[in-house]
Protein backbone atom coordinates (compact mmCIF):
# COMPACT_ATOMS: atom_id res chain seq x y z
CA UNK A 1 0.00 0.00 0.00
CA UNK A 2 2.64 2.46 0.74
CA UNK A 3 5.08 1.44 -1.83
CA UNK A 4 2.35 0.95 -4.93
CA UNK A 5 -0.82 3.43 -3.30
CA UNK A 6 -3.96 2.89 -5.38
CA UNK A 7 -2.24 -0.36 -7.23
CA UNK A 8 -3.44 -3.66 -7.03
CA UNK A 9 -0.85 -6.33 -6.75
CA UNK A 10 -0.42 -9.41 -6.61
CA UNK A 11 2.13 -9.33 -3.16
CA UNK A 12 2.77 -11.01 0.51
CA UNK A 13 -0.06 -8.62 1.74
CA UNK A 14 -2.69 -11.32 0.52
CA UNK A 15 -0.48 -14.28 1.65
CA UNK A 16 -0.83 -12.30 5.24
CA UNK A 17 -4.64 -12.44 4.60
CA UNK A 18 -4.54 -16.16 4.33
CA UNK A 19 -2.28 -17.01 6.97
CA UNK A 20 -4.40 -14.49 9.57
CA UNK A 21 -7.43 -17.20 8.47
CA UNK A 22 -5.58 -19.59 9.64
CA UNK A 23 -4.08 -18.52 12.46
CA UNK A 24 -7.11 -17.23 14.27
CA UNK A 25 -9.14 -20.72 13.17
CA UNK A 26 -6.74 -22.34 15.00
CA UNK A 27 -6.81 -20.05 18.01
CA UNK A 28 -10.89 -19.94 17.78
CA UNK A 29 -10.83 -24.01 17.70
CA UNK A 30 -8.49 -24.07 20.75
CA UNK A 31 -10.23 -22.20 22.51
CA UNK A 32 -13.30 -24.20 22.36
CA UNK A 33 -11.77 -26.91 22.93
CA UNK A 34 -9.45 -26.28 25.96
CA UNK A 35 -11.26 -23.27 27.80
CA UNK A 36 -15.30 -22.90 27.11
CA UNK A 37 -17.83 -24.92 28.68
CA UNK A 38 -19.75 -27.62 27.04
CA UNK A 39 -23.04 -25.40 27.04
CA UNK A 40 -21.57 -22.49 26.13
CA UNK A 41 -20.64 -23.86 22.80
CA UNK A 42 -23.09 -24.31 19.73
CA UNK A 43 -23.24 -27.08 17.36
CA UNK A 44 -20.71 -25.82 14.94
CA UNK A 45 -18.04 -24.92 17.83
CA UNK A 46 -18.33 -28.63 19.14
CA UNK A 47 -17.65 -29.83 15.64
CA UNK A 48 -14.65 -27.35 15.10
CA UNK A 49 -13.48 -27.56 18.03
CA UNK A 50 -9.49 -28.58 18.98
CA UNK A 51 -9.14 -30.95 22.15
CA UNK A 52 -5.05 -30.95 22.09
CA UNK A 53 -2.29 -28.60 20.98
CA UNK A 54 -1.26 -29.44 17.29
CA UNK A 55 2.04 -30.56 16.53
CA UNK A 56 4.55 -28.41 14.94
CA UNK A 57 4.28 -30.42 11.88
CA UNK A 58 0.37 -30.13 11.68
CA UNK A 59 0.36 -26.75 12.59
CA UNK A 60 2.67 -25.70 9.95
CA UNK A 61 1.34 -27.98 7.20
CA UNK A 62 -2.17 -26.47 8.00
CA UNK A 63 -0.55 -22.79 7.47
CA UNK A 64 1.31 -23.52 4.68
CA UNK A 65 -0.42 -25.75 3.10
CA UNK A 66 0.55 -25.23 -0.62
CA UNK A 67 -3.50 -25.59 -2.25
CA UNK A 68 -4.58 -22.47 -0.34
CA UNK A 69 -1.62 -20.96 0.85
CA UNK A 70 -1.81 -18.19 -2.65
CA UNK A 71 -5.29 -17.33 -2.17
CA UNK A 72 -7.01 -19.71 -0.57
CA UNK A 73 -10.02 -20.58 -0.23
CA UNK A 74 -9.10 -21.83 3.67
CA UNK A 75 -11.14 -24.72 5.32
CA UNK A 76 -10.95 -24.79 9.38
CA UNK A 77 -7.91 -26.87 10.86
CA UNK A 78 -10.53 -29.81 12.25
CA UNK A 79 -11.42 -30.07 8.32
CA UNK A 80 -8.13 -30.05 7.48
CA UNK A 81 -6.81 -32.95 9.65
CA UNK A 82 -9.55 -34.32 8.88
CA UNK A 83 -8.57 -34.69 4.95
CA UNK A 84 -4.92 -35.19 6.45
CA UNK A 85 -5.98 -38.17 8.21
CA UNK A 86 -8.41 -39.35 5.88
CA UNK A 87 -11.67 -39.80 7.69
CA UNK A 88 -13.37 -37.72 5.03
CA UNK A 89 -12.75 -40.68 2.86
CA UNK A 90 -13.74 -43.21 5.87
CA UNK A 91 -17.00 -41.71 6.23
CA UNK A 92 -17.69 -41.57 2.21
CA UNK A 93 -17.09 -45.38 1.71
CA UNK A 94 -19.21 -46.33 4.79
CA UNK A 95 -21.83 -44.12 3.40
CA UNK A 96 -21.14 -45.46 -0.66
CA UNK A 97 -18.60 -48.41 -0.46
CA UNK A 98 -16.60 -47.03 -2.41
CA UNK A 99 -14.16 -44.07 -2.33
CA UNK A 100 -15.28 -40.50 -4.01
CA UNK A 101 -13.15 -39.44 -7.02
CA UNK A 102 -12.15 -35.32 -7.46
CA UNK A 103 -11.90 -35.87 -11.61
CA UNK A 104 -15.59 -34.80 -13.15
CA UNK A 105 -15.57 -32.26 -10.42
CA UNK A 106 -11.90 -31.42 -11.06
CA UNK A 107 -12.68 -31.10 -15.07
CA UNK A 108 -15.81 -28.91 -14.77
CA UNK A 109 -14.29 -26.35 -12.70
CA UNK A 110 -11.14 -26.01 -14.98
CA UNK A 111 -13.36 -25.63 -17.41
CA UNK A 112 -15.11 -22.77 -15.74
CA UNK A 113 -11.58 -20.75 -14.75
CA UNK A 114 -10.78 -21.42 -18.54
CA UNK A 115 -13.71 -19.25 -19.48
CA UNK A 116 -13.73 -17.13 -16.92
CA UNK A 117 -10.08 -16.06 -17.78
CA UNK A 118 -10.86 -15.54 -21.41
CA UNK A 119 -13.68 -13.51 -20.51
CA UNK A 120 -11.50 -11.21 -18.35
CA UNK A 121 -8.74 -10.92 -20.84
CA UNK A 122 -10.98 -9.34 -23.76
CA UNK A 123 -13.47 -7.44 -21.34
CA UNK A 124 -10.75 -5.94 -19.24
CA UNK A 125 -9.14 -4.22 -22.21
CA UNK A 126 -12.39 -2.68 -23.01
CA UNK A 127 -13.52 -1.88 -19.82
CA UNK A 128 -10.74 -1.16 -17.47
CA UNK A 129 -10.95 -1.01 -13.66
CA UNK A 130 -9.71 2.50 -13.07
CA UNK A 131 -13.08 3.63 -16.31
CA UNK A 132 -15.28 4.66 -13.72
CA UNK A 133 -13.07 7.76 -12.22
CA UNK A 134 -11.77 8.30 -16.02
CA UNK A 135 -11.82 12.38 -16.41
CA UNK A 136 -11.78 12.02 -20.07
CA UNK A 137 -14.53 9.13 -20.40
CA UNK A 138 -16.36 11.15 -17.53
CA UNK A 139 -16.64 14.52 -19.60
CA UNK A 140 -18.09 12.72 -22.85
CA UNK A 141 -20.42 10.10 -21.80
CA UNK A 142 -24.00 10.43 -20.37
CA UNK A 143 -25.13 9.46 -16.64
CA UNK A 144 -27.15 6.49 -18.17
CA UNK A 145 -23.57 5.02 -19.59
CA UNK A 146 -21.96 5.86 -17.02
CA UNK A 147 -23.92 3.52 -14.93
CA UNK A 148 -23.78 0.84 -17.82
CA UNK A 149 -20.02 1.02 -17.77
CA UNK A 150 -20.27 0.49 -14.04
CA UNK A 151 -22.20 -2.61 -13.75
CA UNK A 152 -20.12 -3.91 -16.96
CA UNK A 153 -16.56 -3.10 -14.97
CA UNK A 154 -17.58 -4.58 -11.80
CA UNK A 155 -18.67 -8.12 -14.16
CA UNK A 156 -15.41 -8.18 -15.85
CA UNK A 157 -13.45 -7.53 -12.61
CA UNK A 158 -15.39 -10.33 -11.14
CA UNK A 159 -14.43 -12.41 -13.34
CA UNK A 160 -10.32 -12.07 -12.46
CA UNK A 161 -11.92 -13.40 -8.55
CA UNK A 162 -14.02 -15.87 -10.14
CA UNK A 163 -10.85 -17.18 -11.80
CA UNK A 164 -8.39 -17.45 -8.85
CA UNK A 165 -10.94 -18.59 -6.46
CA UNK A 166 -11.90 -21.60 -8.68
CA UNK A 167 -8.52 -22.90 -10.04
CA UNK A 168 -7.92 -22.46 -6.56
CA UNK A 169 -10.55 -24.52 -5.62
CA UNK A 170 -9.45 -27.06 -8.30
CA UNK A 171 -6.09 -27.47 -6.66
CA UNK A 172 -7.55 -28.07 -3.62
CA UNK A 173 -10.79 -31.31 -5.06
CA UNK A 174 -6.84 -32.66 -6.87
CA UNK A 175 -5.54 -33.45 -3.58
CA UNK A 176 -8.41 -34.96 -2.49
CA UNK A 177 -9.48 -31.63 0.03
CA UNK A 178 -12.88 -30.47 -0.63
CA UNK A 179 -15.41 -33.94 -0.37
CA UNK A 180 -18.46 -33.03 0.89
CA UNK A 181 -21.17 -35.86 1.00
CA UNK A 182 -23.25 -36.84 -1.51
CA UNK A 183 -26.62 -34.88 -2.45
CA UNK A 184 -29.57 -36.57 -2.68
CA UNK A 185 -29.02 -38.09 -6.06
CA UNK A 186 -26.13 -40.03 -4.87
CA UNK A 187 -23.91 -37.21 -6.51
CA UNK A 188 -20.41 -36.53 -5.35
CA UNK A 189 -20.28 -33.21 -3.46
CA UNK A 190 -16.82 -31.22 -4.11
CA UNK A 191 -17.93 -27.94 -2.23
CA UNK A 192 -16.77 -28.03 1.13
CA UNK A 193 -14.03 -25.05 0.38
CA UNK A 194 -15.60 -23.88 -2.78
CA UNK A 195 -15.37 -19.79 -2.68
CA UNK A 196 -17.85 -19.00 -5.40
CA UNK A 197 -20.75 -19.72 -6.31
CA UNK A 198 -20.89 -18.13 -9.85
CA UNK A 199 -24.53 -18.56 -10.82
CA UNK A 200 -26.20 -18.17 -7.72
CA UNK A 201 -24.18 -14.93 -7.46
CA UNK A 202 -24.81 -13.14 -10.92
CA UNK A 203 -29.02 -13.83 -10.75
CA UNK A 204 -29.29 -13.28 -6.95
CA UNK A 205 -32.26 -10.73 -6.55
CA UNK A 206 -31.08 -9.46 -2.58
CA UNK A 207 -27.97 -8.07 -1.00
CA UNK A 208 -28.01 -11.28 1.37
CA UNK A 209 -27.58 -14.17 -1.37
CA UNK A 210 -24.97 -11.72 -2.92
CA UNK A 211 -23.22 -11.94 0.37
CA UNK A 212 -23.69 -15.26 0.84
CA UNK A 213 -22.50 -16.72 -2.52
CA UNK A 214 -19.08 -14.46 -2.28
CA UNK A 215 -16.15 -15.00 -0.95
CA UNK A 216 -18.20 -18.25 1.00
CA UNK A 217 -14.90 -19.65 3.04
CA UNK A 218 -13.56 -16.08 4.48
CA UNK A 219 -17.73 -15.38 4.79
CA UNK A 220 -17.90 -18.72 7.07
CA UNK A 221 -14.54 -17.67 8.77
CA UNK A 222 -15.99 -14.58 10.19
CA UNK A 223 -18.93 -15.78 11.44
CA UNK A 224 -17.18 -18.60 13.00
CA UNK A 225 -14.10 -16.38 14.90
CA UNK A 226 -16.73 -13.31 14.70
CA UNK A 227 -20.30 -12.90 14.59
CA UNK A 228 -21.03 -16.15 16.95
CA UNK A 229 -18.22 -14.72 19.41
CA UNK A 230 -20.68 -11.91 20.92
CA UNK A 231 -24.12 -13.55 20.98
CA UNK A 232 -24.51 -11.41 23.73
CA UNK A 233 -24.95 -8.07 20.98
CA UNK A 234 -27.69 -7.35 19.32
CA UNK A 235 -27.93 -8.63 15.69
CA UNK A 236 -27.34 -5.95 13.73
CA UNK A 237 -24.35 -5.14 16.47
CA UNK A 238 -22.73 -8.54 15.53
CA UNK A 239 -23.34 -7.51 11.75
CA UNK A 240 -21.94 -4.74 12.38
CA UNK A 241 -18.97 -5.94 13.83
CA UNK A 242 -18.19 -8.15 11.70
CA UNK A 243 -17.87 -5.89 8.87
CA UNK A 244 -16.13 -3.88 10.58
CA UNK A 245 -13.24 -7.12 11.26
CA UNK A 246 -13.67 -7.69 7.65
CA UNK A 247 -12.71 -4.37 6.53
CA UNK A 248 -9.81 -3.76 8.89
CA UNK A 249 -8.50 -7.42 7.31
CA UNK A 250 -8.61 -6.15 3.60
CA UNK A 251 -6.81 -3.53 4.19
CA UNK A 252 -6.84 0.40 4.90
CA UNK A 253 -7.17 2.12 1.53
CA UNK A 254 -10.35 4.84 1.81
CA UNK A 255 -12.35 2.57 -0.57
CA UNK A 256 -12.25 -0.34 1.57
CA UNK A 257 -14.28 1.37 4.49
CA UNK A 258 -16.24 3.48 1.88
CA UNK A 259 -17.94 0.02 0.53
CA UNK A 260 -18.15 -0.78 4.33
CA UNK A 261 -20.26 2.18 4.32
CA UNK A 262 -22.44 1.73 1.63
CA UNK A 263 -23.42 -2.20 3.21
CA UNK A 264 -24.38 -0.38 6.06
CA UNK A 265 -26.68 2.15 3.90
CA UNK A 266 -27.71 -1.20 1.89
CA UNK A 267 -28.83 -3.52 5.09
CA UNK A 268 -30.51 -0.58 6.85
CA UNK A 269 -32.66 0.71 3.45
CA UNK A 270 -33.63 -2.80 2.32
CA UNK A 271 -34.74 -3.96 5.36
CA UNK A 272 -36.75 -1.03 5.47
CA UNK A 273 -38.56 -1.52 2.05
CA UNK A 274 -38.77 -5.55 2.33
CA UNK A 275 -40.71 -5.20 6.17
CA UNK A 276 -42.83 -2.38 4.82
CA UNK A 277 -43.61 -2.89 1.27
CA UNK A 278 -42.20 -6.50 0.68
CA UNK A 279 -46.13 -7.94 0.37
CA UNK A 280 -46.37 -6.10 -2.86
CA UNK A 281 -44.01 -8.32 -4.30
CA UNK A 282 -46.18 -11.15 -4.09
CA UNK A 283 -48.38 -11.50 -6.88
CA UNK A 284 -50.23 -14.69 -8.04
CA UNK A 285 -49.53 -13.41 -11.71
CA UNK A 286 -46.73 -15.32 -13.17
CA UNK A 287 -45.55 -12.64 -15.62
CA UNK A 288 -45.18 -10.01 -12.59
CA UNK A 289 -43.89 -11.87 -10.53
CA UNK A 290 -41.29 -12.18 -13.29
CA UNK A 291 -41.14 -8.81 -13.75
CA UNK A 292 -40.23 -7.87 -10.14
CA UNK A 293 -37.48 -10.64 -10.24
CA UNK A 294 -36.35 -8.76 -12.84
CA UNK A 295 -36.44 -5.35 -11.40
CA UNK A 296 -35.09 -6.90 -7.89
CA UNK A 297 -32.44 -8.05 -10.38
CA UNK A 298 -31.35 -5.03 -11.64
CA UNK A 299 -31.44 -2.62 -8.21
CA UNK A 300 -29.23 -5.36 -6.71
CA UNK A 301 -26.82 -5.67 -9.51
CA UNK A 302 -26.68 -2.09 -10.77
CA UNK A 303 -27.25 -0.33 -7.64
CA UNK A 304 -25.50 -2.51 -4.90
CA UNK A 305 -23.00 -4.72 -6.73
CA UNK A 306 -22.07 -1.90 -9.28
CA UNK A 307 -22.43 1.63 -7.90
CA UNK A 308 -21.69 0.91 -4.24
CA UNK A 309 -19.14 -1.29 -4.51
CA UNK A 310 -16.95 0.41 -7.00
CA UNK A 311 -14.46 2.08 -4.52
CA UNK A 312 -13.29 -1.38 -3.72
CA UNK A 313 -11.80 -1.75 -6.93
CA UNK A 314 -10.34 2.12 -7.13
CA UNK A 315 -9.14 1.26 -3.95
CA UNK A 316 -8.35 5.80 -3.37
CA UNK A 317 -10.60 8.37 -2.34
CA UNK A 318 -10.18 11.00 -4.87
CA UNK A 319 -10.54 8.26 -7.63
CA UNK A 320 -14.07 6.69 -5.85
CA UNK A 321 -15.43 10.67 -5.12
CA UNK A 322 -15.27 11.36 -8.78
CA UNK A 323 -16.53 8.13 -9.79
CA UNK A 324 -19.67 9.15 -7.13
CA UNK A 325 -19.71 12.43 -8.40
CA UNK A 326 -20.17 11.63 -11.82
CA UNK A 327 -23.37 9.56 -10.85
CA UNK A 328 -24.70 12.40 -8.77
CA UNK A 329 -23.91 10.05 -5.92
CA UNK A 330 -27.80 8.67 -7.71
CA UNK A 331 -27.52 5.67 -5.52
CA UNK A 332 -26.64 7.04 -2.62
CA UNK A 333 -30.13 8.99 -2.87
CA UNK A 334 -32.08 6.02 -3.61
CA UNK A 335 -30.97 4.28 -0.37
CA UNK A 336 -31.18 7.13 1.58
CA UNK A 337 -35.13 7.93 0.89
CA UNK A 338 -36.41 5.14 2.18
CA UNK A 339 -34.61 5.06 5.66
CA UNK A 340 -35.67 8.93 5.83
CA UNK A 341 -39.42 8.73 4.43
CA UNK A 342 -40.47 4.99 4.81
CA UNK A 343 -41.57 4.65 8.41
CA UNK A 344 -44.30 1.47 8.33
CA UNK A 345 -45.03 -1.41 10.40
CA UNK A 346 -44.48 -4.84 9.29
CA UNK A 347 -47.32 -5.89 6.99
CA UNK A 348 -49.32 -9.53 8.14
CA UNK A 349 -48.96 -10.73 4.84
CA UNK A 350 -45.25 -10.19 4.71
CA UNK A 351 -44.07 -12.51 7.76
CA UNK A 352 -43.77 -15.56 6.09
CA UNK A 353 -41.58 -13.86 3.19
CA UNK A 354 -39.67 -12.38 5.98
CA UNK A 355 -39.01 -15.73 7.81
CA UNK A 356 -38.06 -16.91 4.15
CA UNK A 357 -35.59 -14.10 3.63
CA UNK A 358 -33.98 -14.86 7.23
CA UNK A 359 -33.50 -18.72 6.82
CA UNK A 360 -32.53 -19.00 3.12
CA UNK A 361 -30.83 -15.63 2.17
CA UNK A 362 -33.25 -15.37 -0.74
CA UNK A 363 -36.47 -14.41 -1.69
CA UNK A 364 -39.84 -16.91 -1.50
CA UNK A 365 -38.35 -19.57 -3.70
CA UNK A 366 -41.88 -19.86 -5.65
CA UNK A 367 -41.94 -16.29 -6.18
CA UNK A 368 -38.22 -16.83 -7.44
CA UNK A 369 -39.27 -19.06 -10.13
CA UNK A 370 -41.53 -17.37 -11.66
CA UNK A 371 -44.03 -19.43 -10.51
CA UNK A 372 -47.67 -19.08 -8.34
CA UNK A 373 -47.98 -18.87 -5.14
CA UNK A 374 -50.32 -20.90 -3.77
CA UNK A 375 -53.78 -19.59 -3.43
CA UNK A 376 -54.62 -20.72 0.28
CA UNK A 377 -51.23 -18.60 1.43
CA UNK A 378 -52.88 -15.56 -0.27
CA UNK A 379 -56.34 -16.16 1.07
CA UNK A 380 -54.82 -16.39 4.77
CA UNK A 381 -52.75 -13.28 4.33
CA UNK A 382 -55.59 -11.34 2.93
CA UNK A 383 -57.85 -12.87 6.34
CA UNK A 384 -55.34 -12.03 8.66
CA UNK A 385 -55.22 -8.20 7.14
CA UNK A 386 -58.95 -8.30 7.19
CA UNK A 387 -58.51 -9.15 11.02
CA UNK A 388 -56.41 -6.95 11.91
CA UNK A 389 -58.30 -3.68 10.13
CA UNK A 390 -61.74 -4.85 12.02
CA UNK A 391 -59.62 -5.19 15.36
């Protein structure tokens, strides 16, 4: 940072990154394992936890470990020994009789990083990161392209993360690190450190699957070492905090904590709309309920993803204030109305999408897919509003 400010190389800094994974995994596990009660643990944390001190040797191994030592993705040190020792593999042939094979899921994903890197090589010489905060391509283009050239940077610079996260990922299924079970097709599961979940990420309609199907292993670290460390905050404390740990561990250019920022803004004005006016996007019309995946699409994509999250890639302040500037910091206004003007009570009819939202990270799955909801969880919604009004 202070030898290449506002570059983005490839140096020890993100070996540093990995190895503080590591490191406080291990500490987390030993902890559980050597100096909390049983009942003060939860289900994960007895899993995870560590019952001796690690040898030099498997301490070492674990931190240097050369298929995630680059850029990870990092499993937890109980995973780890367990692929070590090979009860991953004990388990699978109890469960199949025979033992679980990385190739199919080896070839696929080498085929995706293949793509992926093509992609990035001809997009990112049309659309390079540092666009956005061009003066030149900022005097002679409109807002609207602008905003286009936004959403198309952030894709293309996704797909440089999408790249090293998966051949990453491929290194790791080759040494046999990475069996996860079998779904419930009998298939071979190859996800246990998978990073990225490509798909799921580029049509999510909400900031939470966004979150949730990015950077999955560091995600799972900090709720493990963070967010279930304080159960004794509030929830949106804990969220809070752990952003806050995330942040400080990327780094301390301005554009770091100006993303953190705009999550904050993002969480607080979408959890406003979706417990106030989240019923209305329940239609038993098929065609608009496509329509507001669609436009759920879009804000989360070209608003969130694109807009608010482009200082993480300029990385300096003066480059991310003129790329805000530019926009007429638009999306800053359009997540700032509704946590000034919106000021409603959670609608009846919206529980059940909200208890959707909280356990899956994504919207009514039925509603999703384009599909109808059934007519009975209308007709109860639309009684229960009834209720209350008469009441």
């Amino acid at each position: 940072m202070f030898l290449h400010y506002g570059i983005n190389r490839f140096d020890y800094s993100g070996r540093l990154m990995v190895i503080t994974v590591k490191v406080t995994y291990v500490a987390s596990s030993l902890n559980d394992g050597l100096g909390r009660k049983e009942d003060e643990l939860t289900p994960e944390q007895k899993a995870q936890r560590i019952r001796r001190f690690p040898s030099l040797l498997e301490y070492f191994s674990y931190i240097f470990h050369h298929s995630s030592f680059l850029v990870g993705p990092v499993c937890s040190f109980k995973d780890y020994m367990d692929f070590i020792i090979g009860e991953d593999m004990v388990r699978a042939k109890k469960e199949n009789g025979k033992e679980p094979s990385p190739k199919k899921a080896v070839l696929e994903k080498l085929l995706s990083c293949l793509l992926c890197a093509v992609l990035f090589s001809v997009g990112a010489k049309i659309f390079p990161a540092d666009l956005n905060a061009d003066p030149h391509f900022i005097a002679n283009s409109t807002l609207f392209w602008r905003m286009a050239v936004s959403f198309f940077v952030m894709f293309i610079q996704r797909l440089k993360y999408y790249f090293a996260w998966i051949i990453a990922d491929v290194g790791n299924n080759a040494c046999g690190l990475g069996f996860n079970g079998y779904d419930s097709n009998g298939k071979e599961l190859w996800n246990r450190v998978t990073n990225v979940n490509v798909v799921e990420l580029e049509t999510s309609t909400n900031f939470r699957a966004m979150v949730q199907n990015w950077n999955m292993q560091t995600n799972l670290w900090l709720k493990r070492t963070v967010y279930d460390r304080v159960p004794h905050l509030a929830p949106y404390q804990r969220t809070m905090l752990t952003y806050t740990v995330s942040t400080i561990w990327h780094g301390f250019y301005p554009g770091y904590y100006l993303t953190f920022l705009n999550a904050i803004l993002i969480i607080v004005a979408t959890r406003t709309v979706r417990r106030t006016y989240g019923y209305m996007f329940q239609s038993t019309n098929s065609t608009m309920n496509l329509l507001f995946v669609f436009l759920k699409w879009f804000a989360n994509n070209v608003i969130f993803a694109s807009y608010c999250f482009t200082p993480f890639l300029l990385l300096r302040l003066d480059l991310s204030l003129a790329f805000y500037r530019s926009a007429y910091f638009i999306g800053h206004i359009l997540l700032l109305l509704p946590i000034i003007f919106v000021h409603g009570t959670p609608k009846p009819s919206h529980d059940a999408f909200m208890k959707s939202q909280d356990s899956n990270g994504i919207s009514n799955s039925k509603a999703m897919n384009g599909k109808d909801i059934p007519t009975s969880h209308v007709a109860n919604n639309n009684a229960i509003l009834r209720r209350n009004r008469s009441a």
